[in-house]
Protein backbone atom coordinates (compact mmCIF):
# COMPACT_ATOMS: atom_id res chain seq x y z
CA UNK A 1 0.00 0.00 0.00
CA UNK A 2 2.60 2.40 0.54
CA UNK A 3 2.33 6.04 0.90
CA UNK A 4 -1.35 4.98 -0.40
CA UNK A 5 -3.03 3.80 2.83
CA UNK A 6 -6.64 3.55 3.54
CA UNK A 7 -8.32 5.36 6.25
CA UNK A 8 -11.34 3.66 7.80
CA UNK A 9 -14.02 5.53 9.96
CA UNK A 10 -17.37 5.73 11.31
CA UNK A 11 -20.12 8.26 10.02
CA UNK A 12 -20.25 11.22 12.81
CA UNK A 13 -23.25 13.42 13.02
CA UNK A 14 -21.12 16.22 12.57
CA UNK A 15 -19.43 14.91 9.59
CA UNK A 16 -20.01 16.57 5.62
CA UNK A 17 -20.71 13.46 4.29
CA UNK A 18 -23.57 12.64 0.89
CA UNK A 19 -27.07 11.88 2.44
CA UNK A 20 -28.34 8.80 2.99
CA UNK A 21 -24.57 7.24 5.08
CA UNK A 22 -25.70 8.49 8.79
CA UNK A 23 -24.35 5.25 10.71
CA UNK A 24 -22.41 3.98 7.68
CA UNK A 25 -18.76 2.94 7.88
CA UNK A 26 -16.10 4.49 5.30
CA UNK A 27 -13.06 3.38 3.65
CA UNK A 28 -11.18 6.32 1.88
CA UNK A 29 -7.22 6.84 0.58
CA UNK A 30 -4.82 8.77 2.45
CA UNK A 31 -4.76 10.95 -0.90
CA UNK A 32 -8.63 12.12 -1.01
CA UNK A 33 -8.53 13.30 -4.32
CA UNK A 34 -7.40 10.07 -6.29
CA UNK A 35 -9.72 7.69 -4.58
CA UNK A 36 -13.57 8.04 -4.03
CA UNK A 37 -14.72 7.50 -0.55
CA UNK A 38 -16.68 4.21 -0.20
CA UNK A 39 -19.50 3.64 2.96
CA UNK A 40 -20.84 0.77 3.67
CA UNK A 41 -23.19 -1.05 6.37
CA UNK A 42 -23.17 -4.76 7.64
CA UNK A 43 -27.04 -4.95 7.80
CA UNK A 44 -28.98 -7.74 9.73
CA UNK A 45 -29.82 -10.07 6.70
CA UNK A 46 -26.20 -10.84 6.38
CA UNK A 47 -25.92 -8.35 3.58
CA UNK A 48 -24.01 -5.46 3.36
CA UNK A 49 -24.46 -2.26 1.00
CA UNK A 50 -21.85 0.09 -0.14
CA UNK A 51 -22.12 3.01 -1.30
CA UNK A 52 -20.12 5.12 -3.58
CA UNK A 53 -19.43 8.50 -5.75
CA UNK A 54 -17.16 9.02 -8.81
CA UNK A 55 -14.32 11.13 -8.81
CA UNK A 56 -16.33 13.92 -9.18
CA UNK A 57 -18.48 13.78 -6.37
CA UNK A 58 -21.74 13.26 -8.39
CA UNK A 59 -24.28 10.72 -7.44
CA UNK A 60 -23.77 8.06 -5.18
CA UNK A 61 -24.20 4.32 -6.39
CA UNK A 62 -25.58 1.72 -4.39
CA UNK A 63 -24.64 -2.31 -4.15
CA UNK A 64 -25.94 -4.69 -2.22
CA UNK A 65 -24.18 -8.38 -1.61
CA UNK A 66 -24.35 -10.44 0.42
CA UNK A 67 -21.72 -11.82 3.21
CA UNK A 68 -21.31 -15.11 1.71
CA UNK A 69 -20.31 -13.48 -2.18
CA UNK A 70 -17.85 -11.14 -0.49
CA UNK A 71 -16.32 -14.54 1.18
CA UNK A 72 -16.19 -16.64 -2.08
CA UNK A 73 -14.76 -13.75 -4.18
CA UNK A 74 -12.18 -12.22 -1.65
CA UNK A 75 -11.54 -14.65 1.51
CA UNK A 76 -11.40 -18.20 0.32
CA UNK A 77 -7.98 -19.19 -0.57
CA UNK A 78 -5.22 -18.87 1.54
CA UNK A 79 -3.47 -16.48 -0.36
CA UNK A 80 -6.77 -14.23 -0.70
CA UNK A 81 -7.01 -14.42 3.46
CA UNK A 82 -3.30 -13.34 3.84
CA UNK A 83 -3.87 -10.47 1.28
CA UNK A 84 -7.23 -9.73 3.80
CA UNK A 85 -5.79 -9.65 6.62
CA UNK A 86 -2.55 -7.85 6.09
CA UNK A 87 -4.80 -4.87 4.54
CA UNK A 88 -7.02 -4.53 7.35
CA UNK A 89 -3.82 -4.52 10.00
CA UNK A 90 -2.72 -1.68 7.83
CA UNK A 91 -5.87 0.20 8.18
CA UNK A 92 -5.42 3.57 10.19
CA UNK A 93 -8.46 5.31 11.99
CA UNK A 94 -9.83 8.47 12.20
């Protein structure tokens, strides 16, 4: 990750954030402008949506998967769980 390193944080009532992410999570680069921010919220069906905007801010688009795709496509081989876990010990917070 580098000089590149995500930030992760929690949705404050005081924050400037797009409507709709009150009591999201966020993931965003250390360098604002080259990365979009990306919320997201573990909901109680074992889905989780994420939310996101362009570079420019616009609109914010919405996905929804579930736990169990996110497992399968990211955190089933060995390899894929390393590469997991090292990136979320290098997470800093806000």
């Amino acid at each position: 990750m580098g000089s590149d390193n995500l930030v992760y944080g929690i949705v404050k009532p005081a924050d400037t954030v797009p409507n709709g992410v009150e009591n999201y999570s966020y993931l965003v680069a250390t360098d604002k402008s080259t990365s979009p921010m990306i919320f997201f919220c573990a909901n109680s069906n074992q889905t989780v949506t994420i939310k996101y905007a362009d570079h420019e801010g616009g609109q914010l688009h919405v996905k929804v998967v579930t736990e169990s795709e996110l497992i399968q496509k990211f955190y089933k081989t060995t390899i894929q769980k390393k590469q997991v876990n090292n990136d979320v010990s290098l997470l800093r917070t806000e």
